[in-house]
Protein backbone atom coordinates (compact mmCIF):
# COMPACT_ATOMS: atom_id res chain seq x y z
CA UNK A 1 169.37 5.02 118.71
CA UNK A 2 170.64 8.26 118.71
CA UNK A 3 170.97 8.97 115.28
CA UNK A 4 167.45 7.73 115.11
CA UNK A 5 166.21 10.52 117.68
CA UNK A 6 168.12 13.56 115.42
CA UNK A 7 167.31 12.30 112.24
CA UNK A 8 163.29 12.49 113.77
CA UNK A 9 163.96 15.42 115.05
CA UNK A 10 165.00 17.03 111.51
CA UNK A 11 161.97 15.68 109.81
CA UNK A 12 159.58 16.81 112.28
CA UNK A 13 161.72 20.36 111.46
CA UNK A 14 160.88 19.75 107.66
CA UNK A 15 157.35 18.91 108.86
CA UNK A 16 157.30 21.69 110.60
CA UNK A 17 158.75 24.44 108.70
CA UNK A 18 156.41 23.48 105.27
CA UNK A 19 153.17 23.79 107.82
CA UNK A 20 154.28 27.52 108.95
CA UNK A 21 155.59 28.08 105.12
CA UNK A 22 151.92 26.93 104.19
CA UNK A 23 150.26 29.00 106.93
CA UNK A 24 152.24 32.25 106.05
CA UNK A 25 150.72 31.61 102.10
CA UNK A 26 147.36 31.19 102.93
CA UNK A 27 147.22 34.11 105.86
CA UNK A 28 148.85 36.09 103.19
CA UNK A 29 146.08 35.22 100.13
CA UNK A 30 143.90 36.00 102.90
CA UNK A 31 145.09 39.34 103.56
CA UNK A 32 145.02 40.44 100.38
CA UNK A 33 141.37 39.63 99.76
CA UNK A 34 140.34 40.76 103.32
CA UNK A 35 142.36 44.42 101.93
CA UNK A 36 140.57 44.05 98.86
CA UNK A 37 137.01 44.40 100.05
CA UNK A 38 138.43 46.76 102.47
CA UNK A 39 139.08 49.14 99.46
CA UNK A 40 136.25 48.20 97.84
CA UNK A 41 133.64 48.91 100.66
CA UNK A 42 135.79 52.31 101.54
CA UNK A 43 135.16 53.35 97.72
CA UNK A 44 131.28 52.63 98.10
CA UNK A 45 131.17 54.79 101.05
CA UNK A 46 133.14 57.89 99.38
């Protein structure tokens, strides 16, 4: 039973760590295209 409980409990980790992993890539990608138009609107107003 016990075994049962860690061995869940380092899956759900996995689980876990591969969503934030995921999150990081996507808020990154997003980032650099939010930065992108950034520099492109600042060069349209100089």
């Amino acid at each position: 039973m016990h075994r049962d409980s860690v061995y869940r409990r380092v899956s759900l980790d996995g689980i876990v760590k591969e969503q934030i992993k995921e999150v990081m890539e996507v808020a990154e990608q997003m980032s650099e295209e939010v930065l992108q138009e950034l520099e492109k609107s600042f060069c349209n107003t100089i």
